[in-house]
Protein backbone atom coordinates (compact mmCIF):
# COMPACT_ATOMS: atom_id res chain seq x y z
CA UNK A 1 126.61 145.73 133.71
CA UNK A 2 123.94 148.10 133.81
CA UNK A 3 122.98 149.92 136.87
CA UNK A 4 119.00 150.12 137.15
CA UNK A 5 117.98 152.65 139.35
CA UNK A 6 114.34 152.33 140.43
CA UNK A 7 111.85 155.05 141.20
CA UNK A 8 107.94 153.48 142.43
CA UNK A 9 104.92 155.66 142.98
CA UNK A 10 102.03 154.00 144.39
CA UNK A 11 98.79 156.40 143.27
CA UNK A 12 96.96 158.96 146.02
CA UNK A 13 94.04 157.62 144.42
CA UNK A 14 92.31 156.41 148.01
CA UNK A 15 91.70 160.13 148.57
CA UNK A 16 89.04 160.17 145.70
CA UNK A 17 87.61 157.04 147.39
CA UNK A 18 89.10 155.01 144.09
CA UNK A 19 90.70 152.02 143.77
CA UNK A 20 94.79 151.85 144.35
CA UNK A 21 97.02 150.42 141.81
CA UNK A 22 100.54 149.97 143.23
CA UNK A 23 103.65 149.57 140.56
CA UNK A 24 107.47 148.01 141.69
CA UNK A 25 110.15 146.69 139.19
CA UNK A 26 113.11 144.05 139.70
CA UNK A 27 115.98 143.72 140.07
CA UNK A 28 117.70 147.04 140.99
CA UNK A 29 120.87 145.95 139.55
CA UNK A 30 120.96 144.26 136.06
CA UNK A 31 123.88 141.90 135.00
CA UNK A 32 123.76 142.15 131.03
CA UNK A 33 125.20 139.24 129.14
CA UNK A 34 125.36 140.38 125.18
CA UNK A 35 123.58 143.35 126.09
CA UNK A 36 120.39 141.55 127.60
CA UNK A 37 118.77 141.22 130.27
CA UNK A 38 115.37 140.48 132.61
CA UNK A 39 113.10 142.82 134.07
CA UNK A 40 110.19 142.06 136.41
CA UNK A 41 107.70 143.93 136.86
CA UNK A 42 104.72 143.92 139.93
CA UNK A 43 101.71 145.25 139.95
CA UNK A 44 98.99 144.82 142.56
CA UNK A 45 95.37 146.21 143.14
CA UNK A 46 95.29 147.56 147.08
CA UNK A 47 91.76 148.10 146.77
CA UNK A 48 89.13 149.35 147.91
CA UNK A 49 87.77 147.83 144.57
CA UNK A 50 87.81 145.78 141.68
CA UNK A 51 90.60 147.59 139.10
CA UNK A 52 88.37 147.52 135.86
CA UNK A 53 90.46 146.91 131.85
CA UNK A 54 93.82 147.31 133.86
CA UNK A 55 97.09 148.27 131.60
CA UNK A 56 100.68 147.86 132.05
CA UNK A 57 102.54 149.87 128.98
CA UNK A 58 105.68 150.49 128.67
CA UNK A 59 107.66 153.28 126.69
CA UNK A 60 111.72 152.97 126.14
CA UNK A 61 114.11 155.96 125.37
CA UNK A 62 117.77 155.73 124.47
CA UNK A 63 119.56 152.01 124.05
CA UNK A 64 116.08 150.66 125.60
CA UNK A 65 114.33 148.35 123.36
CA UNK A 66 111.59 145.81 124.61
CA UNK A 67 110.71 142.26 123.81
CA UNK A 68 108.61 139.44 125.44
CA UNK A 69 109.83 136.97 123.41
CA UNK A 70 113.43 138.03 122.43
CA UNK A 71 112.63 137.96 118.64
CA UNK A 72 110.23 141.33 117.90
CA UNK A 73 111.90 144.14 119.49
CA UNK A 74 110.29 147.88 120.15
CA UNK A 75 110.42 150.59 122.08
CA UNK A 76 106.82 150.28 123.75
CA UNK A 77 104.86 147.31 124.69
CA UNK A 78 101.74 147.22 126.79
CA UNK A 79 99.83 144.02 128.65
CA UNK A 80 96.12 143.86 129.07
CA UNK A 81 95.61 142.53 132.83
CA UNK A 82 91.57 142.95 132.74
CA UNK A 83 89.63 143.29 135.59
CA UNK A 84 91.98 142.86 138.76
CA UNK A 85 90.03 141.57 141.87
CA UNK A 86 90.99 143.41 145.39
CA UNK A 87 94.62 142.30 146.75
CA UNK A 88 95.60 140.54 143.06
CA UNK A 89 98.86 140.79 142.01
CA UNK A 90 100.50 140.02 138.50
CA UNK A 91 103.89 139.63 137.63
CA UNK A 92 105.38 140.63 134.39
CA UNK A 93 108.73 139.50 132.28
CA UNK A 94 110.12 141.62 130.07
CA UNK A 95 113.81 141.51 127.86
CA UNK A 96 115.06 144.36 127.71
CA UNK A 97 117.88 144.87 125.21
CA UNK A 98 120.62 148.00 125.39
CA UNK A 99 122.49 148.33 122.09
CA UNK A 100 124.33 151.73 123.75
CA UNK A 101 125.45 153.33 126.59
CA UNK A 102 121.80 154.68 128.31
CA UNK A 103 118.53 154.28 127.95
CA UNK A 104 115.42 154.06 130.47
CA UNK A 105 112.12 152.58 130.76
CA UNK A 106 108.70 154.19 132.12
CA UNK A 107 106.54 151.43 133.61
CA UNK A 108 102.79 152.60 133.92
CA UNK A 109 99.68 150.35 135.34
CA UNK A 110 96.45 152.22 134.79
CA UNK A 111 92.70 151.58 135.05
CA UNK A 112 88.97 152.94 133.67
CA UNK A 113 88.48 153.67 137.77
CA UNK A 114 92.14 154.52 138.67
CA UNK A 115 94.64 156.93 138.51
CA UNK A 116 97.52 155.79 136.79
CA UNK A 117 100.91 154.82 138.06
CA UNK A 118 104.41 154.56 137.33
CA UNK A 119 108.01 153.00 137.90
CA UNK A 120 111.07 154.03 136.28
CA UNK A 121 114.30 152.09 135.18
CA UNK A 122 117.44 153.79 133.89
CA UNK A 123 119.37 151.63 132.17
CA UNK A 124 123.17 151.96 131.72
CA UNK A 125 125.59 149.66 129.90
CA UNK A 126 129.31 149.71 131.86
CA UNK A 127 131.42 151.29 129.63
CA UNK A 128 134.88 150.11 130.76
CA UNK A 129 133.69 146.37 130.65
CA UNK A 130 132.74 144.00 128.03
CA UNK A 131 129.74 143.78 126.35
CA UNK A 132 128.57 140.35 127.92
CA UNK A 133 129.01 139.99 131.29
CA UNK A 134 128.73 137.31 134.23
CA UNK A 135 124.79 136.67 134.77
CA UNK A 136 123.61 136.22 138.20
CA UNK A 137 122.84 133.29 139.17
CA UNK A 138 119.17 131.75 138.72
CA UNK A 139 119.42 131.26 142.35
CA UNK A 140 119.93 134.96 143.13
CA UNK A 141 117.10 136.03 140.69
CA UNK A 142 114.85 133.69 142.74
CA UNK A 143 115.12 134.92 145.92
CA UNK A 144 114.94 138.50 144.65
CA UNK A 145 111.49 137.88 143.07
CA UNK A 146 110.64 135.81 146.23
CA UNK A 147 111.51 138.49 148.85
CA UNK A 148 109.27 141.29 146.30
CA UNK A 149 106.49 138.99 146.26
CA UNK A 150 106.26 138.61 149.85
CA UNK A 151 106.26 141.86 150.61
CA UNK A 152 103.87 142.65 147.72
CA UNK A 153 101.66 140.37 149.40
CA UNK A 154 102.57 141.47 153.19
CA UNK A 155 101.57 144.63 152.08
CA UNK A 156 98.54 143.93 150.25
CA UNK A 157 97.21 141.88 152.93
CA UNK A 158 97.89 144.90 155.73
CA UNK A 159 96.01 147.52 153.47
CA UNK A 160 93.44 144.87 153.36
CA UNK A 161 93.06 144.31 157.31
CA UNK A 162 93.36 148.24 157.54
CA UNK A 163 90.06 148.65 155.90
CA UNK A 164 88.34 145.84 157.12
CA UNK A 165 88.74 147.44 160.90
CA UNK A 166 87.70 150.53 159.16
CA UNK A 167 84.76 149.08 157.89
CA UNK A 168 84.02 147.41 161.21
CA UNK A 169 84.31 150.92 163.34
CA UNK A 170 82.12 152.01 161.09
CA UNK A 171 79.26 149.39 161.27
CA UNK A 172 79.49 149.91 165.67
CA UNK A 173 79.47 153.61 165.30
């Protein structure tokens, strides 16, 4: 089992009057059977703007390798999300493979007009259990991706009312 602790930053970048990328991975806890398992990563654009040639890359250290596929493994892989409109999210799959003990993963979502940032994964294989492990169940995974979404979207949607009654003080000012 591998115990994924997760660190999410989402970027001061409203203080330059730029647009805010926000950055989460799931689950927290990752059941490995034969060493492999699922990672999900969310990424969202807050606003105040459109997020122009968005990235997600990420860079793996130590047992870490990557995959989309589960065929061509690495240690880095990065996604081209394009432009992302004002309160878009995307979700991400990734395999990610441990052939040790420890590893980790550095998640990063940058922009041409945002500050970049970043989620962190440390990934550690039990070592007083077998390789493969009991996978949770698909039900389990669901609700965990459900429950992120939402509040993804919860939150996303409160920025967004935030600044529209910003924007209408200002216009009766």
């Amino acid at each position: 089992m591998a115990n994924v602790n997760v660190q999410t930053h989402k970027g001061d970048t409203n203080l330059q009057g730029y647009t805010q990328l926000w950055v989460t991975v799931s689950p927290q806890k990752l059941n490995l059977t034969s060493n492999v398992g699922v990672v999900s990563i969310f990424v969202a654009n807050l606003g105040p703007g459109v997020a122009e040639n968005t990235y997600v890359s990420l860079s793996a250290t130590g047992c870490s390798l990557l995959s989309t596929d589960g065929e061509r493994w690495g240690r880095n892989l990065t996604f081209f999300l394009g432009n992302m409109p004002v309160r878009y999210t995307k979700t991400l799959s990734v395999i990610v493979r441990c052939n040790g003990t420890i590893g980790s993963i550095i998640v990063t979502a940058l922009s041409d007009n945002c500050d970049p940032v970043m989620a962190s994964i440390d990934v550690q294989l039990a070592t007083n259990s077998p390789s493969a492990s009991t996978q949770l169940p698909i039900t389990n995974l669901i609700a965990t991706a459900t429950i992120v979404l939402a509040l993804i979207f919860l939150g996303v949607y409160l920025v967004g009312r935030r600044n529209e009654k910003r924007k209408r003080k200002k216009k009766t000012k």
